[in-house]
Protein backbone atom coordinates (compact mmCIF):
# COMPACT_ATOMS: atom_id res chain seq x y z
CA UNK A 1 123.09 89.71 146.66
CA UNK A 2 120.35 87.61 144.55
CA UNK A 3 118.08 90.97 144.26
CA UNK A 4 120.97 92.79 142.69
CA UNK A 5 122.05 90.06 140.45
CA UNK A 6 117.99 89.71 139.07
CA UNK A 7 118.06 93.52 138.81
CA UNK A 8 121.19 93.27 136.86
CA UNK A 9 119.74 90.38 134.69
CA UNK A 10 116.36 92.26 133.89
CA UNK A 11 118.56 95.37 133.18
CA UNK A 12 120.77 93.50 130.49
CA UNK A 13 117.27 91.66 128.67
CA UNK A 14 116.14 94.46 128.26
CA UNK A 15 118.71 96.14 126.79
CA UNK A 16 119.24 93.34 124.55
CA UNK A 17 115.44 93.10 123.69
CA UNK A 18 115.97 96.54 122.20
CA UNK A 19 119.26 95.95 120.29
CA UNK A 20 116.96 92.91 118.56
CA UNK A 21 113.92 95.09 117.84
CA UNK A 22 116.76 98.06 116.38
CA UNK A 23 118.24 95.11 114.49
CA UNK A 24 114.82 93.91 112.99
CA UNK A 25 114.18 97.33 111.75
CA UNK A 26 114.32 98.05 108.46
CA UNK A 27 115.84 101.14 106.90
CA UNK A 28 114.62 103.19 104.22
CA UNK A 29 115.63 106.13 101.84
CA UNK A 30 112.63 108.10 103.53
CA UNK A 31 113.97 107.80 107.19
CA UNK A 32 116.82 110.53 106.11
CA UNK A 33 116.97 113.89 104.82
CA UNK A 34 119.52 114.69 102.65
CA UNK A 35 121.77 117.85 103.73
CA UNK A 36 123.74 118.28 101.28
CA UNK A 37 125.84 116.36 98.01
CA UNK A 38 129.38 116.17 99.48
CA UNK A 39 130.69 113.83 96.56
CA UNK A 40 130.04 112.53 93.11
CA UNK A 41 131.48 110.12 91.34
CA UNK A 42 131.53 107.59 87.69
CA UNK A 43 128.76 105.60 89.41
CA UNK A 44 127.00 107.68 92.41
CA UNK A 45 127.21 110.13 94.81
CA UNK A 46 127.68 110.82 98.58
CA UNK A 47 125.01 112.77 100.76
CA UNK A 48 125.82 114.12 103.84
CA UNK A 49 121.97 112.76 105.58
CA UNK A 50 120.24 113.27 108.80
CA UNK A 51 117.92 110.06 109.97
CA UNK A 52 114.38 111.58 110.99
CA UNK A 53 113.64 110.07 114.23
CA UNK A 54 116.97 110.50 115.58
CA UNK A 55 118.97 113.31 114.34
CA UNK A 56 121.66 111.61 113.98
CA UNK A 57 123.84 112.68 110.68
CA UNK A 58 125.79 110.05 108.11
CA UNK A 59 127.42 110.07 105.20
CA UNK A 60 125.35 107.58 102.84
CA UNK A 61 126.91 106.38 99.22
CA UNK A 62 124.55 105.96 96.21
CA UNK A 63 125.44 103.93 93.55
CA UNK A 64 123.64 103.86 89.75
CA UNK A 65 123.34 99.93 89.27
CA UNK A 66 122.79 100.58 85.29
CA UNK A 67 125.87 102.49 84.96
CA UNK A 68 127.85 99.79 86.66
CA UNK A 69 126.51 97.25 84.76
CA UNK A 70 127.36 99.03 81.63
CA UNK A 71 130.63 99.24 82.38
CA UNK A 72 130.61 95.39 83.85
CA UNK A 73 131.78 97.01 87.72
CA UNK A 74 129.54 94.73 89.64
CA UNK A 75 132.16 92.49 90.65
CA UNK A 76 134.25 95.50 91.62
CA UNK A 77 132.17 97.01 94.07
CA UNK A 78 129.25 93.66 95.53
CA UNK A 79 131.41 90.39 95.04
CA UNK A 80 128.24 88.77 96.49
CA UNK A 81 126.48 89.52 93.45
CA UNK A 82 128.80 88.58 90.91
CA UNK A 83 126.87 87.39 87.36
């Protein structure tokens, strides 16, 4: 039984030793490519994107900071960053 339980313990570190290096990973703009525009709106857009390395396909929201300061919509949309 103690062979199986370290097995099982090695087998869960390192699982969670990836989820921490996936976690310390930053993400950039250049890790996706953009499919297609499936939505616009007063202060952005919506891309349909696939990430690079993975394949893997999102919808990702970009937002025009200058337009939503004009139009004082900060607040609105990133409470966090209030003025």
């Amino acid at each position: 039984m103690g062979d199986a339980k370290e097995r099982e313990i090695r087998k869960y570190s390192r699982t969670e030793s990836q989820h921490l290096r996936l976690k310390r990973t930053k993400i950039r703009l250049t890790d996706f490519r953009t499919i297609k525009v499936i939505g616009k709106g007063a202060f952005g857009e919506v891309r349909l994107v696939q990430k690079v390395d993975t394949g893997k396909v999102y919808a990702m929201k970009s937002l025009q900071k200058a337009e939503m300061l004009k139009r004082d919509q900060v607040r609105r949309h990133y409470p966090q960053m209030g003025r």
